[in-house]
Protein backbone atom coordinates (compact mmCIF):
# COMPACT_ATOMS: atom_id res chain seq x y z
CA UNK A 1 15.76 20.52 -5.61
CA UNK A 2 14.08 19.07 -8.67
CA UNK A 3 9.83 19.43 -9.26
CA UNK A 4 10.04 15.66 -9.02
CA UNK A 5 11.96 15.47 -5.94
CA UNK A 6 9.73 17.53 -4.99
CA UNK A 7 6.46 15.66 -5.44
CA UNK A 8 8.15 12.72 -3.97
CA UNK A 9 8.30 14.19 -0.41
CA UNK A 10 5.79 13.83 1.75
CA UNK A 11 3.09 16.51 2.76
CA UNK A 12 1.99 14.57 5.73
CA UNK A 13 3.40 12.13 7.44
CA UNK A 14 -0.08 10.86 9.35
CA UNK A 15 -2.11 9.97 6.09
CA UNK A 16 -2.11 6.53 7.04
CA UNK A 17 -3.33 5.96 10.03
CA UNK A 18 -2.20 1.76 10.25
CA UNK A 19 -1.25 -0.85 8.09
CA UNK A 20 -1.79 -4.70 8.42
CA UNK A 21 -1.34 -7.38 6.06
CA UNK A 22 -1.63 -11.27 6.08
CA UNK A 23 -1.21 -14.51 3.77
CA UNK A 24 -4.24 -16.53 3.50
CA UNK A 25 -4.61 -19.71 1.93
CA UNK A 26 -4.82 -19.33 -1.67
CA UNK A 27 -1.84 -17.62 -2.35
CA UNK A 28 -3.15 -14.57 -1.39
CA UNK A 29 -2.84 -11.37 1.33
CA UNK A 30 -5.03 -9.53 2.62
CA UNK A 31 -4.84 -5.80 3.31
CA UNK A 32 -6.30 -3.70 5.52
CA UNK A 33 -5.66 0.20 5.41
CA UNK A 34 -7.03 2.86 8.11
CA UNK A 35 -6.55 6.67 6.83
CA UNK A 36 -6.70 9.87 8.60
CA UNK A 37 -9.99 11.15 7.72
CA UNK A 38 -8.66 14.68 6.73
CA UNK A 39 -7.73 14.08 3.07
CA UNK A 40 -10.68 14.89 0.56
CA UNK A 41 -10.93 11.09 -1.67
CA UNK A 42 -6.94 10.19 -1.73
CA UNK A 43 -5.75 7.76 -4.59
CA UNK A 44 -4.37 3.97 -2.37
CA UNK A 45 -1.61 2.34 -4.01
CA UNK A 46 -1.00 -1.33 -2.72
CA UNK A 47 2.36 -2.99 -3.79
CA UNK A 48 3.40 -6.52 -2.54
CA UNK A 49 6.92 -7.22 -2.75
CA UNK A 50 9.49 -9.97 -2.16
CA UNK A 51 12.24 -9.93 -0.83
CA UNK A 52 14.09 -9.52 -3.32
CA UNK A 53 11.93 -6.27 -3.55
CA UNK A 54 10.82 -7.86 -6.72
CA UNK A 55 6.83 -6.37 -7.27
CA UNK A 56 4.89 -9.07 -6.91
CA UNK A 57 1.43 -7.45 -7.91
CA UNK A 58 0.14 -3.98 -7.03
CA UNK A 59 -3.53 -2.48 -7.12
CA UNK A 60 -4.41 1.44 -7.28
CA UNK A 61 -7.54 2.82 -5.72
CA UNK A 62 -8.50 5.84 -7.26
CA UNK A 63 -10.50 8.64 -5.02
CA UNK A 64 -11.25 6.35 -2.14
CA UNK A 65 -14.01 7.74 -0.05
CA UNK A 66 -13.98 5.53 3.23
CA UNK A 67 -11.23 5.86 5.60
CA UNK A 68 -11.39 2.15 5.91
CA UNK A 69 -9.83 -0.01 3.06
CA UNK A 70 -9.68 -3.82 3.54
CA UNK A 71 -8.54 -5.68 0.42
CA UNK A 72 -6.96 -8.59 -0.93
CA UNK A 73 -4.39 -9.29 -3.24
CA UNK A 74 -3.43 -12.40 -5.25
CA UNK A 75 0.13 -14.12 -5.79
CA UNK A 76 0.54 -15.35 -9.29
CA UNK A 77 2.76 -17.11 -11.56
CA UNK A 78 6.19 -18.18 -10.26
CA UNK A 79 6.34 -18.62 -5.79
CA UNK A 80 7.75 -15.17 -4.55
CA UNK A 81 10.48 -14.94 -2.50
CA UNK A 82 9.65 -14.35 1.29
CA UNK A 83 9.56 -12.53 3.49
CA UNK A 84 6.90 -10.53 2.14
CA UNK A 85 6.54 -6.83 2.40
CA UNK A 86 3.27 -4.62 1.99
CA UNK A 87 3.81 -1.18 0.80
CA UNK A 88 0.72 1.31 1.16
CA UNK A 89 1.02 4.80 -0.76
CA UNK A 90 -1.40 7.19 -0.11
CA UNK A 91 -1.43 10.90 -2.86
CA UNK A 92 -3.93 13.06 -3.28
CA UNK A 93 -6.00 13.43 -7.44
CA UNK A 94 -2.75 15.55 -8.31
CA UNK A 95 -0.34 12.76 -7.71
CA UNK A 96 0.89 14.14 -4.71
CA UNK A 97 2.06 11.87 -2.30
CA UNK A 98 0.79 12.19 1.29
CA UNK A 99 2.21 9.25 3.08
CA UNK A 100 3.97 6.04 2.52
CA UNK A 101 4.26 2.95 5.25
CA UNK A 102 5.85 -0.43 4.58
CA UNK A 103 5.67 -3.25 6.70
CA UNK A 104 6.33 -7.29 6.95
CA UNK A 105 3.25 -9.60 5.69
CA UNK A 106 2.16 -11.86 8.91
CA UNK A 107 2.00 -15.78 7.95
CA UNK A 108 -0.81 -17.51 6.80
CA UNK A 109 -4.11 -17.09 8.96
């Protein structure tokens, strides 16, 4: 097994505690991210996807020191294909990742 394949594997599969994620008017989602409080300031990636798995925009929190994360991302340019999927990455300062959850964006609250 490669270093990278490696790095790619998760350490723990309980980083992320739960995931939600909803369109709101605007052409926007919002996030909200609960982590296991057991990992010293872990680095959130947020990617939202199409279906098409297209990215449709994706932030990164660096060194996050709540457990609690709620956050919103916007949709620009061209309409995305739906469904929409929210992917959450959690990794540690070293770029390890920790956990990983993906799940289906709710309709428009």
């Amino acid at each position: 097994m490669s270093e990278t394949d490696e790095t790619k594997k998760p350490q723990s599969s309980n980083a992320i505690r739960s995931l939600q994620a909803c369109e709101i008017e605007g052409k926007r989602v919002r996030a909200v991210v609960d982590l296991v409080d057991e990992h010293e300031k872990p680095n959130v990636e947020l990617i939202l996807l199409g279906a098409d798995e297209e990215v449709i925009c994706r932030s990164l929190i660096l060194g996050t020191n709540t457990p609690h994360i709620e956050f919103t991302l916007h949709i620009r340019g061209v309409e995305p294909v739906r469904p929409l999927r929210l992917k959450c990455v959690v990794s540690t300062q070293e770029a390890l990742l920790l956990d990983e959850k993906s799940i289906e964006v709710g309709g428009i609250s």
